[in-house]
N, C-alpha and C. Protein backbone atom coordinates (compact mmCIF):
# COMPACT_ATOMS: atom_id res chain seq x y z
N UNK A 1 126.19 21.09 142.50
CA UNK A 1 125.46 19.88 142.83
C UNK A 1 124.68 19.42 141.59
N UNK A 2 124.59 18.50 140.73
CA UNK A 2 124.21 17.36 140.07
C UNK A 2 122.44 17.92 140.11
N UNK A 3 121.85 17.59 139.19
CA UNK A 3 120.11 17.90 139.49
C UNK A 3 119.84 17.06 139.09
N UNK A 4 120.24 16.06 138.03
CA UNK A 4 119.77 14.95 137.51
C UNK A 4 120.75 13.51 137.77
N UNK A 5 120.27 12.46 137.23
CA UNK A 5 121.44 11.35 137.09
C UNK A 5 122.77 11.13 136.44
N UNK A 6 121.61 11.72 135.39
CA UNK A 6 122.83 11.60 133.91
C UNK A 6 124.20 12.98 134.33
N UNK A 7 123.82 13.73 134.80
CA UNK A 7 124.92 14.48 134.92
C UNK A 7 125.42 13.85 136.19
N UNK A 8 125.38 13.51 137.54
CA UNK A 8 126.25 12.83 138.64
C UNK A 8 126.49 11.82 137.32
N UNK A 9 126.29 11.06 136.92
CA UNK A 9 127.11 9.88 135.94
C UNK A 9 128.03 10.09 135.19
N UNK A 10 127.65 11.76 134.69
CA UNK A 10 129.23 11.84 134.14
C UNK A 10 130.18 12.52 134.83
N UNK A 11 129.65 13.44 135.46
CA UNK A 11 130.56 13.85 136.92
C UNK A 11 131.52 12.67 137.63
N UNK A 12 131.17 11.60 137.85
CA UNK A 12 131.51 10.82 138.55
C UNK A 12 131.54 9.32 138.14
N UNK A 13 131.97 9.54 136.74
CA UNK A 13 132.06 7.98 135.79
C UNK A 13 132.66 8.32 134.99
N UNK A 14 133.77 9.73 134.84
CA UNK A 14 134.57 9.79 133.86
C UNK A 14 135.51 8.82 133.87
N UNK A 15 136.45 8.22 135.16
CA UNK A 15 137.35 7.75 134.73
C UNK A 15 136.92 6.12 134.38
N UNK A 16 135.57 5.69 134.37
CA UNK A 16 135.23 4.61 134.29
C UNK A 16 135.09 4.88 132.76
N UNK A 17 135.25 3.13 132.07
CA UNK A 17 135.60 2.70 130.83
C UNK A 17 133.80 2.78 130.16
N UNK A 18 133.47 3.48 129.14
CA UNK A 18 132.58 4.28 129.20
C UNK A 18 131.47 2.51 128.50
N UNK A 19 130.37 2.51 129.10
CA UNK A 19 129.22 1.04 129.14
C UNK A 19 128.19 1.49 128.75
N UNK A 20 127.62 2.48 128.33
CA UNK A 20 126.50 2.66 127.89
C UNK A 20 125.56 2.48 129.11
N UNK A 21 126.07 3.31 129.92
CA UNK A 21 124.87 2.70 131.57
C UNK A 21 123.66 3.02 131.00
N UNK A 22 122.71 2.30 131.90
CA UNK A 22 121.14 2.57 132.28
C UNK A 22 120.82 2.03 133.36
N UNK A 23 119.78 1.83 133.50
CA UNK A 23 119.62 1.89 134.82
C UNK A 23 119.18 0.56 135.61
N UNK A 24 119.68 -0.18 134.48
CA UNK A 24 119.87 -2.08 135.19
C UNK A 24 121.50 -2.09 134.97
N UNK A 25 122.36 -1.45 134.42
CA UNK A 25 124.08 -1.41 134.69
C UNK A 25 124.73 -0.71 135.43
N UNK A 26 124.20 0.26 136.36
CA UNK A 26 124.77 1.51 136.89
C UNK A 26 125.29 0.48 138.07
N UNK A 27 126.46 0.80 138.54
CA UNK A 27 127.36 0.10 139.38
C UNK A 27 126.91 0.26 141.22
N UNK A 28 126.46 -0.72 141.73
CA UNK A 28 125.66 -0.73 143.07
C UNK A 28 126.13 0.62 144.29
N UNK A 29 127.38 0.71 144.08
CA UNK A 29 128.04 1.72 144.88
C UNK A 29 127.94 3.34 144.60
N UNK A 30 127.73 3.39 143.14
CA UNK A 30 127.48 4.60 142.98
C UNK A 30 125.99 5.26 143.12
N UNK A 31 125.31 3.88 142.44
CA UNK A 31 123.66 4.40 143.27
C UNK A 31 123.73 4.64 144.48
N UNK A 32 124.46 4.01 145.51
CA UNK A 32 124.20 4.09 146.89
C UNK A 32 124.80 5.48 147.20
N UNK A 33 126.28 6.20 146.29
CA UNK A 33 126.46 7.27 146.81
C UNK A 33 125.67 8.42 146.32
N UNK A 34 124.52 8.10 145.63
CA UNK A 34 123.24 9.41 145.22
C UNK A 34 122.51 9.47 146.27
N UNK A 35 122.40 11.20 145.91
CA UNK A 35 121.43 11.70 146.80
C UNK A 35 120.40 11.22 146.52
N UNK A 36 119.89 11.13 147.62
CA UNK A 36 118.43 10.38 147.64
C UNK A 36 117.31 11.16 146.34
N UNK A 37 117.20 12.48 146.23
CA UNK A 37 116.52 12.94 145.15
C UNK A 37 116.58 12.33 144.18
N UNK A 38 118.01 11.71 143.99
CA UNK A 38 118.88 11.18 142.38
C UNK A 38 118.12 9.78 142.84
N UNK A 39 118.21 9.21 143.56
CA UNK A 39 118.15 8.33 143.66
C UNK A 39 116.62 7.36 143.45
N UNK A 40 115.71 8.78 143.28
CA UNK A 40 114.25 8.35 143.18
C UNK A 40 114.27 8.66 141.76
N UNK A 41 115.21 9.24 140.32
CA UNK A 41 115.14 9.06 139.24
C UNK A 41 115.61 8.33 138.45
N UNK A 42 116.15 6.92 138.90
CA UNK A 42 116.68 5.92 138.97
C UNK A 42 115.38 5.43 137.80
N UNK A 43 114.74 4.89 138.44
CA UNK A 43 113.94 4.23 137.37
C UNK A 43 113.09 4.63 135.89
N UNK A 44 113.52 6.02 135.98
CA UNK A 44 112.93 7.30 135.27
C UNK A 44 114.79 6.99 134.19
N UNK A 45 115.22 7.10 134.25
CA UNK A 45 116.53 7.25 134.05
C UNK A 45 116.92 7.02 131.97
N UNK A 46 115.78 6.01 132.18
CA UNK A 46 116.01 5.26 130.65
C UNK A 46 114.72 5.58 129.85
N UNK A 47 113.84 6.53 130.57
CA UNK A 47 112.68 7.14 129.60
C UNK A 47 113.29 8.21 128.74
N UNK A 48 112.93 8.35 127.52
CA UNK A 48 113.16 9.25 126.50
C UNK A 48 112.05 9.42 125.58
N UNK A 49 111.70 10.58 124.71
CA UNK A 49 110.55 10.85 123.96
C UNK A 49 110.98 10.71 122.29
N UNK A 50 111.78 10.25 122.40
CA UNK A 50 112.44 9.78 120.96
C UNK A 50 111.29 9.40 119.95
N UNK A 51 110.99 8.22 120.66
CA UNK A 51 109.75 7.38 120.00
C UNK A 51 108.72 8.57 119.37
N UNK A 52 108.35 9.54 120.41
CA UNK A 52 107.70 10.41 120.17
C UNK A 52 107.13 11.21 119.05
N UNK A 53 108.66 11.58 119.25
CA UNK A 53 109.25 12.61 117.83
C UNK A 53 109.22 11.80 116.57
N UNK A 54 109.51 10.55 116.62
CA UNK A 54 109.72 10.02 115.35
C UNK A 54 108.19 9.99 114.82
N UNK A 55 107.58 9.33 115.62
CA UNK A 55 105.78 9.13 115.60
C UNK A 55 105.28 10.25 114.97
N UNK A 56 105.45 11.50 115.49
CA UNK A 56 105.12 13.17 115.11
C UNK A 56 105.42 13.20 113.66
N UNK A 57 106.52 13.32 113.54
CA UNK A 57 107.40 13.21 112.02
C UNK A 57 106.87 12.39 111.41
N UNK A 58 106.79 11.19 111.13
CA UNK A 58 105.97 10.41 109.82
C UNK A 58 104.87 10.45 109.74
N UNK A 59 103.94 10.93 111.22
CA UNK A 59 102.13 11.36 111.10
C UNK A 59 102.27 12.36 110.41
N UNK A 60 102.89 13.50 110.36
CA UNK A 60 102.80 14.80 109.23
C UNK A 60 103.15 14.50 108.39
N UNK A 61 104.44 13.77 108.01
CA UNK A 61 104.59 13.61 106.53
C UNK A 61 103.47 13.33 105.83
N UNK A 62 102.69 11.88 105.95
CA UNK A 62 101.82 11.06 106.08
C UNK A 62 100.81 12.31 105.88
N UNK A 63 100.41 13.15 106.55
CA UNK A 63 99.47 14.05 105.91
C UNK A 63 99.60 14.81 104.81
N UNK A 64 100.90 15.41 104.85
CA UNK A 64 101.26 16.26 103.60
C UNK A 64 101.30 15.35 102.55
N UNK A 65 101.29 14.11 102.51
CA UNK A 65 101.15 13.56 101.49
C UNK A 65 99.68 13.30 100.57
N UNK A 66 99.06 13.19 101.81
CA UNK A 66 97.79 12.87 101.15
C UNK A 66 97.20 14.27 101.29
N UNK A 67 97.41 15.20 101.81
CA UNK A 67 97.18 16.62 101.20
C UNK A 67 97.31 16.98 100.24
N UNK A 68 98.76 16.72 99.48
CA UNK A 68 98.96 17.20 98.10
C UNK A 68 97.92 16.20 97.57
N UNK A 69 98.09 14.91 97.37
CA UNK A 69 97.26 13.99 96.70
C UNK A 69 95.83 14.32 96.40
N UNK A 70 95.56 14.72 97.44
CA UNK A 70 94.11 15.18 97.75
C UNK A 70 93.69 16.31 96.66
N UNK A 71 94.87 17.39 96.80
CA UNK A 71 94.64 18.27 95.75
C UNK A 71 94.61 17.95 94.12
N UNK A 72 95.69 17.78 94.12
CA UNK A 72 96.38 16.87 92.67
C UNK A 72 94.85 16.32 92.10
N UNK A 73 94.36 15.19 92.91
CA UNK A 73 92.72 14.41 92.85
C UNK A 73 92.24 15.26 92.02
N UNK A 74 91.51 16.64 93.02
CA UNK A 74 90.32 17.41 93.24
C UNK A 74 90.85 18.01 91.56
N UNK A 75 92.19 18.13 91.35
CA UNK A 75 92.24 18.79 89.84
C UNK A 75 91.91 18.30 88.99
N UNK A 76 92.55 16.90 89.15
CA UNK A 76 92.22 15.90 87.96
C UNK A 76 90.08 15.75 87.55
N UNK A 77 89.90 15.57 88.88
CA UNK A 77 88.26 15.15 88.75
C UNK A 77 87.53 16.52 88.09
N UNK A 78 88.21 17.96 88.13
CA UNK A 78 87.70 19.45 87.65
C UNK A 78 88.18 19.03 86.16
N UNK A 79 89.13 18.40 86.11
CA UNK A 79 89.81 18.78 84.69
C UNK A 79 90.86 19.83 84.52
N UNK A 80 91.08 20.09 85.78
CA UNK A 80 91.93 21.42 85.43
C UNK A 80 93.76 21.15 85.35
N UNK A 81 94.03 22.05 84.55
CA UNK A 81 95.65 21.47 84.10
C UNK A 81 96.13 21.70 85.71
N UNK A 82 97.27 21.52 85.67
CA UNK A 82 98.02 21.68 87.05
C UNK A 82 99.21 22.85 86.82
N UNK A 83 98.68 24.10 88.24
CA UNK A 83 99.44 25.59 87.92
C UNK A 83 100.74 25.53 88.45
N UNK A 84 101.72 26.61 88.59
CA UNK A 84 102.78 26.98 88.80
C UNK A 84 102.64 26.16 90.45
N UNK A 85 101.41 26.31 90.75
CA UNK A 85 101.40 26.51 92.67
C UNK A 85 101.42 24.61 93.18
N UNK A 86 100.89 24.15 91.96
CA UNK A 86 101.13 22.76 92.39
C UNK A 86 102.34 22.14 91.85
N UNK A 87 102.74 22.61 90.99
CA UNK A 87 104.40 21.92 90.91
C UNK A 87 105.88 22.67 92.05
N UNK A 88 105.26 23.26 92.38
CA UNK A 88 106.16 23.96 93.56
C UNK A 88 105.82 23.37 94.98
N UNK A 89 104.23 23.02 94.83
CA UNK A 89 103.69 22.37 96.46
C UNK A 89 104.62 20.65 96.26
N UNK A 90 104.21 20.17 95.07
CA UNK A 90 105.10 19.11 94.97
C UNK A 90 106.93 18.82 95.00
N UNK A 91 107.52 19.92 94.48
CA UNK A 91 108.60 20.52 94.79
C UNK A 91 109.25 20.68 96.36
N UNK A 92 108.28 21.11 97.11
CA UNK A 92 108.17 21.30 98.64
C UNK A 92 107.73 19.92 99.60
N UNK A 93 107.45 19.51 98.45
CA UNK A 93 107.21 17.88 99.23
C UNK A 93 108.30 16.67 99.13
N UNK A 94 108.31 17.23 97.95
CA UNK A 94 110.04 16.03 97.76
C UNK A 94 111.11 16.85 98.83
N UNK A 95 111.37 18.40 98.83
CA UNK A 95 112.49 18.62 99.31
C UNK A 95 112.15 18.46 101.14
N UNK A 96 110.76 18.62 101.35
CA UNK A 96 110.74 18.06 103.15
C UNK A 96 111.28 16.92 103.44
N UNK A 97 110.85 15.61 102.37
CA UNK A 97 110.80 14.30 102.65
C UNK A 97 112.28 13.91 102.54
N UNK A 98 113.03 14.71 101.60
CA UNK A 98 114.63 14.30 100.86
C UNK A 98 115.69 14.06 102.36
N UNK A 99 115.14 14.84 103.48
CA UNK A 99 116.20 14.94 103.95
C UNK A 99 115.98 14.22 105.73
């Protein structure tokens, strides 16, 4: 038995010509043949945390950036040359961001 939508949809929309359903295209007859459980995640159907994740990901970058910066600063304003540990932190910053 199906626990969610998305799986009765593909259970039971394989041989249909594949539409990118959601949940203003899903075909009137097949909502009607969901179980009623399914049938109350209907409107839930097209939420995803995508947005989320992406949001997460450029707020940290976004810090590590001005982290290193921050440091890099604090050297410059000491005077102090820049060690093995900050060309490797910078190293570690290009190769997070590269990919």
């Amino acid at each position: 038995m199906p626990q969610t939508v998305t799986e009765y949809l593909h259970i039971h929309l394989l041989n249909l010509p594949s539409m990118g359903y959601n949940s203003t295209n899903i075909p009137p007859e097949v909502i009607a043949s969901l179980p009623e459980s399914l049938r109350e995640q209907i409107p839930l159907y097209d939420e995803t945390l995508q947005p989320n994740l992406y949001a997460s990901a450029v707020i940290c970058i976004i810090l590590a950036f001005v982290a290193v910066f921050l440091r890099l600063y604090a050297r410059r304003l000491k005077r102090q040359a820049l060690g093995w540990d900050d060309y490797m932190i910078i190293v570690a910053l290009v190769c997070q961001t590269d990919g």
